[in-house]
Protein backbone atom coordinates (compact mmCIF):
# COMPACT_ATOMS: atom_id res chain seq x y z
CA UNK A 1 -57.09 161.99 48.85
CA UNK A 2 -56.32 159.11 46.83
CA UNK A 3 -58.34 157.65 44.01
CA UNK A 4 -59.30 154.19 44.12
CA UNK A 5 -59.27 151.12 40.90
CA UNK A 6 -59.81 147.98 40.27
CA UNK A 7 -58.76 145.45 38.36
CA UNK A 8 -61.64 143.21 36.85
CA UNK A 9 -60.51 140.26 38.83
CA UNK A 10 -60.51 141.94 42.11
CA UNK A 11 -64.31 143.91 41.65
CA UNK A 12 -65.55 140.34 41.15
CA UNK A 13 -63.91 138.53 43.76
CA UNK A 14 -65.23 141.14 45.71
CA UNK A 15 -68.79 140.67 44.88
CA UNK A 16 -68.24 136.96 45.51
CA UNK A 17 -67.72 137.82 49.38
CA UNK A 18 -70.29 137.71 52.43
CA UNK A 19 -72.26 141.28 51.92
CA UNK A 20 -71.28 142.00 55.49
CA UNK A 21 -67.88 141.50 55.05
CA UNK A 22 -68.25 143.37 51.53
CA UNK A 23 -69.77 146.37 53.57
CA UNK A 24 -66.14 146.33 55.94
CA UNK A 25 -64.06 145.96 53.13
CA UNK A 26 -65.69 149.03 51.97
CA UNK A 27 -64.88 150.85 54.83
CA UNK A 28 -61.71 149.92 54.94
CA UNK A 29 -60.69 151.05 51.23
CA UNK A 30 -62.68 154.38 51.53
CA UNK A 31 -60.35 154.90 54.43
CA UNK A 32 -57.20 154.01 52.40
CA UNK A 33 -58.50 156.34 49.94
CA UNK A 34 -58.83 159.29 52.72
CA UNK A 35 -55.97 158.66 55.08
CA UNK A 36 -53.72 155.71 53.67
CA UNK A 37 -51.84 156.80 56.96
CA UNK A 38 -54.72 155.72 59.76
CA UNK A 39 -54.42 152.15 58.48
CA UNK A 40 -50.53 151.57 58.78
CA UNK A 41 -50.66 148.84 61.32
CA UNK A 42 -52.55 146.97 59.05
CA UNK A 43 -50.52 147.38 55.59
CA UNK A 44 -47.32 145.84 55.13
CA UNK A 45 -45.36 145.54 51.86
CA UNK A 46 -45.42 142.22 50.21
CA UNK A 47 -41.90 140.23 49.60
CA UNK A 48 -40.08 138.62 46.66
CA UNK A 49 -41.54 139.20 43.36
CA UNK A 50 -44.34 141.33 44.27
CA UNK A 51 -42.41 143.56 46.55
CA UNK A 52 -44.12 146.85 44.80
CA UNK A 53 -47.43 145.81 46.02
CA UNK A 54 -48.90 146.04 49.76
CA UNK A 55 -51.14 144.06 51.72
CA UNK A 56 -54.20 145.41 54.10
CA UNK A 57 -55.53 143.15 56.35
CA UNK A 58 -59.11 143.01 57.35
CA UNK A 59 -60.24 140.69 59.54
CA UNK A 60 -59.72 137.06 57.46
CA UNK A 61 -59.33 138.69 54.17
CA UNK A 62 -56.55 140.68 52.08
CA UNK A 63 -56.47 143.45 49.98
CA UNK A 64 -53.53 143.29 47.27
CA UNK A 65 -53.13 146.71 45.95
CA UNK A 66 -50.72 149.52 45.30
CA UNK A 67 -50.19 152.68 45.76
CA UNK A 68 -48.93 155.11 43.34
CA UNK A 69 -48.04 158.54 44.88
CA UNK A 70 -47.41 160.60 42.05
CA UNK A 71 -50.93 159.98 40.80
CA UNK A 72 -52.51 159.79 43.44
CA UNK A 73 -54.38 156.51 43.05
CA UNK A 74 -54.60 153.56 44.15
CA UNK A 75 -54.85 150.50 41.98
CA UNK A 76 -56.93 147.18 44.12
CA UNK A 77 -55.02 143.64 42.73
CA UNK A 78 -56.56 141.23 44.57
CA UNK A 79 -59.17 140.69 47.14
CA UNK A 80 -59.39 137.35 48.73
CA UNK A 81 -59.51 135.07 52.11
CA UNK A 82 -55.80 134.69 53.65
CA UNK A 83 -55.71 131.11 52.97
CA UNK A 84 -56.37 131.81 48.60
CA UNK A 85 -55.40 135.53 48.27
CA UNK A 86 -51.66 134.62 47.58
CA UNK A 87 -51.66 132.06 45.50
CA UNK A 88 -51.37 132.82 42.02
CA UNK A 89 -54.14 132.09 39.32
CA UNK A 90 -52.92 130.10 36.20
């Protein structure tokens, strides 16, 4: 079982969300947390730069995060819409 952070930016973008949606995104990273395996037709690793990260999709929205193994734990980036979750913030 995996242990599950945040970054700052990612706990309050996800307090900005809809509270339903809030309550599946929830779900969703208690279930990462459990079984990261159950979910693997909905992560897929990110490209270019941030290649070390993964993406799980959930319904219109995306969780940035990775997963680190060796500690167990796994470390939310970014939680967003599709349409804003990969741009960067300057």
């Amino acid at each position: 079982m995996y242990k599950i952070k945040f970054l700052k930016e990612a706990a309050n973008e996800l307090k900005k969300i809809d509270p339903i949606w809030q309550y599946r995104i929830k779900e969703k990273i208690s279930q990462l947390a459990n079984n990261p395996t159950q979910l693997k037709n909905r992560i897929k690793p990110l490209k270019g730069k941030y290649r070390k990260y993964l993406r799980l999709r959930i319904g219109n929205y995306r969780i940035i995060f990775q997963r680190k193994d060796k500690e167990l734990i796994i470390l939310i980036i970014r939680i967003a819409h599709r349409r804003e979750v990969y741009q960067t913030k300057n």
